[in-house]
N, C-alpha and C. Protein backbone atom coordinates (compact mmCIF):
# COMPACT_ATOMS: atom_id res chain seq x y z
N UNK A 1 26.69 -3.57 -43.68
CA UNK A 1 25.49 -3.26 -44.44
C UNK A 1 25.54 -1.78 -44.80
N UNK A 2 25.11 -1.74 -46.13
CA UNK A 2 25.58 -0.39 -46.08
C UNK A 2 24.35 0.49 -45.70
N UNK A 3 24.08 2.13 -46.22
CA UNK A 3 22.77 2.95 -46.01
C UNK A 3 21.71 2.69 -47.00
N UNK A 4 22.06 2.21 -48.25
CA UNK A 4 20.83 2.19 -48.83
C UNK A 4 20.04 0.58 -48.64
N UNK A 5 21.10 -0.23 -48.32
CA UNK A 5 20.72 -1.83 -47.60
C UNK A 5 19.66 -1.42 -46.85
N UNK A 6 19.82 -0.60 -45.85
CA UNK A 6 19.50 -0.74 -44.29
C UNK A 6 18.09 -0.04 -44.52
N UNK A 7 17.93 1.63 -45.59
CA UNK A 7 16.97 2.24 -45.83
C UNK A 7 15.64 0.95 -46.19
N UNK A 8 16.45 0.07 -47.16
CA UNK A 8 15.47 -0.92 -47.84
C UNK A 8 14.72 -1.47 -46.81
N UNK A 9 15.54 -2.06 -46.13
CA UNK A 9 15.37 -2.90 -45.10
C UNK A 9 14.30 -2.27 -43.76
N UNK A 10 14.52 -0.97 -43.33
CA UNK A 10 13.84 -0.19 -42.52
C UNK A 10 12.12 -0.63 -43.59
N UNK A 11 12.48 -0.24 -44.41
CA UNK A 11 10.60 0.25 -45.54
C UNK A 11 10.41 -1.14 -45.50
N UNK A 12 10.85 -2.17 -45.52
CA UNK A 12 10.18 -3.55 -45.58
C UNK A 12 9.74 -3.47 -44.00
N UNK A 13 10.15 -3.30 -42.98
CA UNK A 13 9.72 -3.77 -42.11
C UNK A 13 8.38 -2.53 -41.72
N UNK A 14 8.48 -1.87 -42.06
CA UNK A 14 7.35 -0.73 -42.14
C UNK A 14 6.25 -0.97 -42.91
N UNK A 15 6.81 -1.93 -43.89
CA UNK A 15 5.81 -2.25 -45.04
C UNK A 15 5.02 -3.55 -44.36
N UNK A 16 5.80 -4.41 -43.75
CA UNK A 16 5.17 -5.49 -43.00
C UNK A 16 4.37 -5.22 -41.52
N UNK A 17 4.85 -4.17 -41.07
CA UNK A 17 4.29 -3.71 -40.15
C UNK A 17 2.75 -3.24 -39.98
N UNK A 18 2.76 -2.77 -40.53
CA UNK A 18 1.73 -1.73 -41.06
C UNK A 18 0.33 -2.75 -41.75
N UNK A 19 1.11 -3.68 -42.63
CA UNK A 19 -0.10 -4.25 -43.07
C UNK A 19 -0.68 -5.66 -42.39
N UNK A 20 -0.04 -5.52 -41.28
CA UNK A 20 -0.55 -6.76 -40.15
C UNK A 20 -1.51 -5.80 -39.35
N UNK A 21 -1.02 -5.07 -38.66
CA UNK A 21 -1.77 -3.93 -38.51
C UNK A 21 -3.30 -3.48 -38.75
N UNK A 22 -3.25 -3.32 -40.00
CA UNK A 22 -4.80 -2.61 -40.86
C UNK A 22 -4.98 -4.15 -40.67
N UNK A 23 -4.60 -5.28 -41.43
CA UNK A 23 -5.23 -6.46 -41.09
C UNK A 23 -5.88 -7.01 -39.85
N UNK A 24 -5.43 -6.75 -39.07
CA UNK A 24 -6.45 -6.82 -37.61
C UNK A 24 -7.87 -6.84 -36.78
N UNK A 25 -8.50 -7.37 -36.84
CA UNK A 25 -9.64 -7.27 -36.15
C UNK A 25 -10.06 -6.77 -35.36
N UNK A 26 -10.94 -5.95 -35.21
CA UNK A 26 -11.05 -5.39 -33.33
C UNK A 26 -11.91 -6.16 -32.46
N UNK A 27 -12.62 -7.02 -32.99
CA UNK A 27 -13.80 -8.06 -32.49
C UNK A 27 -14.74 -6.90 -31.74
N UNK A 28 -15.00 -6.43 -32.09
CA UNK A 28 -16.03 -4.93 -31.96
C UNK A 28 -17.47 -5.59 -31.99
N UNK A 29 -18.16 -5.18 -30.86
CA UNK A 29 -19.78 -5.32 -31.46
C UNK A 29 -20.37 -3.91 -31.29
N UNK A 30 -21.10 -3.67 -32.44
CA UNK A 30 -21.76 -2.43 -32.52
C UNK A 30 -23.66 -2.69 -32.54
N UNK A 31 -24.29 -1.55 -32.45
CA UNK A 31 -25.63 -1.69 -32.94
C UNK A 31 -26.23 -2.22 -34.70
N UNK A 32 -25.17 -1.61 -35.40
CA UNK A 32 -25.02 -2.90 -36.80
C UNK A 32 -24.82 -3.27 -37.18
N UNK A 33 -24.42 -4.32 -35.89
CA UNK A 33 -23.90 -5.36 -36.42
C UNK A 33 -25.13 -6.70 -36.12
N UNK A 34 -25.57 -7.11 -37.18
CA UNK A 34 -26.70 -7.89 -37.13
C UNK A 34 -27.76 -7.71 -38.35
N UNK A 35 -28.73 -8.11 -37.73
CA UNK A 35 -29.89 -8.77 -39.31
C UNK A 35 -30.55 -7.29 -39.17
N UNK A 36 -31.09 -6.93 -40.34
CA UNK A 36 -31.69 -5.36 -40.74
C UNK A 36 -32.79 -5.60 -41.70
N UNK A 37 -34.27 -5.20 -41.55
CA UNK A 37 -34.85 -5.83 -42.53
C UNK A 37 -35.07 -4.65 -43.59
N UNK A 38 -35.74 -4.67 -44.69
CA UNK A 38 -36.19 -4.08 -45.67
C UNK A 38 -37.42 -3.58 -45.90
N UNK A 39 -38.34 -3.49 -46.92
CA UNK A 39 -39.42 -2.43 -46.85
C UNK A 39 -40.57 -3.94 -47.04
N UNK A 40 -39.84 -5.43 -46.84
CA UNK A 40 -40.74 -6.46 -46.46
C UNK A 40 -41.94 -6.28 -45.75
N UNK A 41 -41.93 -7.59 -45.59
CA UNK A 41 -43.41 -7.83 -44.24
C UNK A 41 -42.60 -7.90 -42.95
N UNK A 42 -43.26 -6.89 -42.10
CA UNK A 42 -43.11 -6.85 -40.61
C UNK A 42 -42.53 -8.05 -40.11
N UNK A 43 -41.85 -8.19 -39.49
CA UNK A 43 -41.68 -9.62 -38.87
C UNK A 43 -41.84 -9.36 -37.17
N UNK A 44 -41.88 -10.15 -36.06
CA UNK A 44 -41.96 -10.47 -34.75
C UNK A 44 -41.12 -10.19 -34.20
N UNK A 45 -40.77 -9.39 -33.31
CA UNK A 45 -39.40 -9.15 -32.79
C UNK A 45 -39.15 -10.90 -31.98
N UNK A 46 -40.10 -11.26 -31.50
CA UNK A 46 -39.85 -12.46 -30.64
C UNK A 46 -39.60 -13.51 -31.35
N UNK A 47 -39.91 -13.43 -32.44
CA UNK A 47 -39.09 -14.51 -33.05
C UNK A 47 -38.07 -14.15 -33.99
N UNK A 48 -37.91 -12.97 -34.21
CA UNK A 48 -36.93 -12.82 -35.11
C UNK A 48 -35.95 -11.79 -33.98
N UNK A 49 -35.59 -12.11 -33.41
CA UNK A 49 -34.19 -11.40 -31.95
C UNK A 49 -33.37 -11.03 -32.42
N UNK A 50 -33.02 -11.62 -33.49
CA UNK A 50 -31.59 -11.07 -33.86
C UNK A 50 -31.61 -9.93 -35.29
N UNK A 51 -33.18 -9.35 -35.74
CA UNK A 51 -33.30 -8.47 -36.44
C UNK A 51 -33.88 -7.48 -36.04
N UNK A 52 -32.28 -6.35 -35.50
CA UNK A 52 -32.03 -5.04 -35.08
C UNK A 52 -33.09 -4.00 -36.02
N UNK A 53 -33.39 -4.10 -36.56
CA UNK A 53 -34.40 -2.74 -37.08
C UNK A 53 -34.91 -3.23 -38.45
N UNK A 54 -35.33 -1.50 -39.16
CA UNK A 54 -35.94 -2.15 -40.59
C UNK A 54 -35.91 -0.46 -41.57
N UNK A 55 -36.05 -0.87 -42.50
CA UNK A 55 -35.97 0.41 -43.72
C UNK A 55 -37.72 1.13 -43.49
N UNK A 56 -37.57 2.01 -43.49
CA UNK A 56 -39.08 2.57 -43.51
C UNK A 56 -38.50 3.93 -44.42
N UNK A 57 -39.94 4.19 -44.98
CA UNK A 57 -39.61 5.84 -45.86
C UNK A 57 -41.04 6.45 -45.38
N UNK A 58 -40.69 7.44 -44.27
CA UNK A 58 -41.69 7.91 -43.81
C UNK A 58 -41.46 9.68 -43.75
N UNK A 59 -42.32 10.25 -43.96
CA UNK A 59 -42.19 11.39 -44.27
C UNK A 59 -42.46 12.38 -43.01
N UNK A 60 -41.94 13.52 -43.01
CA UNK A 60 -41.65 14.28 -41.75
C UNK A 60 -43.45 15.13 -41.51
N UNK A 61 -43.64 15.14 -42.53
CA UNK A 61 -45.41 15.61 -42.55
C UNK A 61 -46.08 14.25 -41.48
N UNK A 62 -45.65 12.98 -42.05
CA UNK A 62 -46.44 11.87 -41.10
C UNK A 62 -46.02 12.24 -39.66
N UNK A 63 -44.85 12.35 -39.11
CA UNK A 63 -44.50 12.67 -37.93
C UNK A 63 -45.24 13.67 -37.14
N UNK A 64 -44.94 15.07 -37.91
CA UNK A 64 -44.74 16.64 -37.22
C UNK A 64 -46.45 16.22 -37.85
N UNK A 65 -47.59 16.64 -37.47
CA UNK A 65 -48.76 16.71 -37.95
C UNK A 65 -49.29 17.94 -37.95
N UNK A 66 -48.70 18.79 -37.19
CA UNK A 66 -48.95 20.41 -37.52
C UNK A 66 -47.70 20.62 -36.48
N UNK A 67 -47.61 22.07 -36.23
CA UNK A 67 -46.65 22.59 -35.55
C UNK A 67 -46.39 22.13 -34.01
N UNK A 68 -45.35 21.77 -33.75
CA UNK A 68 -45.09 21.39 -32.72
C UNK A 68 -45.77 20.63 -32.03
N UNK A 69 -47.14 19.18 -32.93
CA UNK A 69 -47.35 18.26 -32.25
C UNK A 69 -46.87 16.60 -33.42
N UNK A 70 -46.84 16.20 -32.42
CA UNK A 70 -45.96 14.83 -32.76
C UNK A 70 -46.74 13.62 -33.07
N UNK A 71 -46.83 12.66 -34.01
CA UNK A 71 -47.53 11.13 -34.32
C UNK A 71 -46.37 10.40 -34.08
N UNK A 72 -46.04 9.57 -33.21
CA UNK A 72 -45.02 8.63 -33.65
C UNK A 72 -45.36 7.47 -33.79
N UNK A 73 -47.03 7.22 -34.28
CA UNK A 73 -47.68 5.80 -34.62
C UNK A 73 -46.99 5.48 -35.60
N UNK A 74 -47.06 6.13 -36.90
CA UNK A 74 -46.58 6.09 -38.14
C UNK A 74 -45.02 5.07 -38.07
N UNK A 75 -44.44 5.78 -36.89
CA UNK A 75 -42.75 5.65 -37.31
C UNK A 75 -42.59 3.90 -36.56
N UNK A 76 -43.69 4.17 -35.11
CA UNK A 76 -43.86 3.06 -34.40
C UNK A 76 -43.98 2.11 -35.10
């Protein structure tokens, strides 16, 4: 076989390598991984278990209500 055979041959198996590789799964569970709701209607955590959080647009004035005191009804 000669060197430029073998070069070929090296990059194919690098080439196959590699993309089994990135193809792979990690079977990973993270925090989002799951149901996420939107700027909908509230739903029940008890019946809805498997929807991890929700979109809110709440403003840092609702939070901070003057200096250095805190609402976290709003965010609640």
């Amino acid at each position: 076989m000669s060197n430029h055979q073998k070069r070929h041959l090296i990059a194919i198996v690098y080439f196959f390598a590699f993309s089994v590789a990135k193809g792979q799964n990690s079977n990973r569970i993270s925090n989002t991984d799951g149901i996420w709701g939107d700027y909908g209607n509230v739903v029940s955590a008890k019946t809805y278990s498997n929807q991890h959080g929700r979109l809110v647009n709440i403003g840092w004035s609702d939070i901070e209500t003057s200096s250095n005191n805190w609402n976290w009804n709003t965010f609640d």
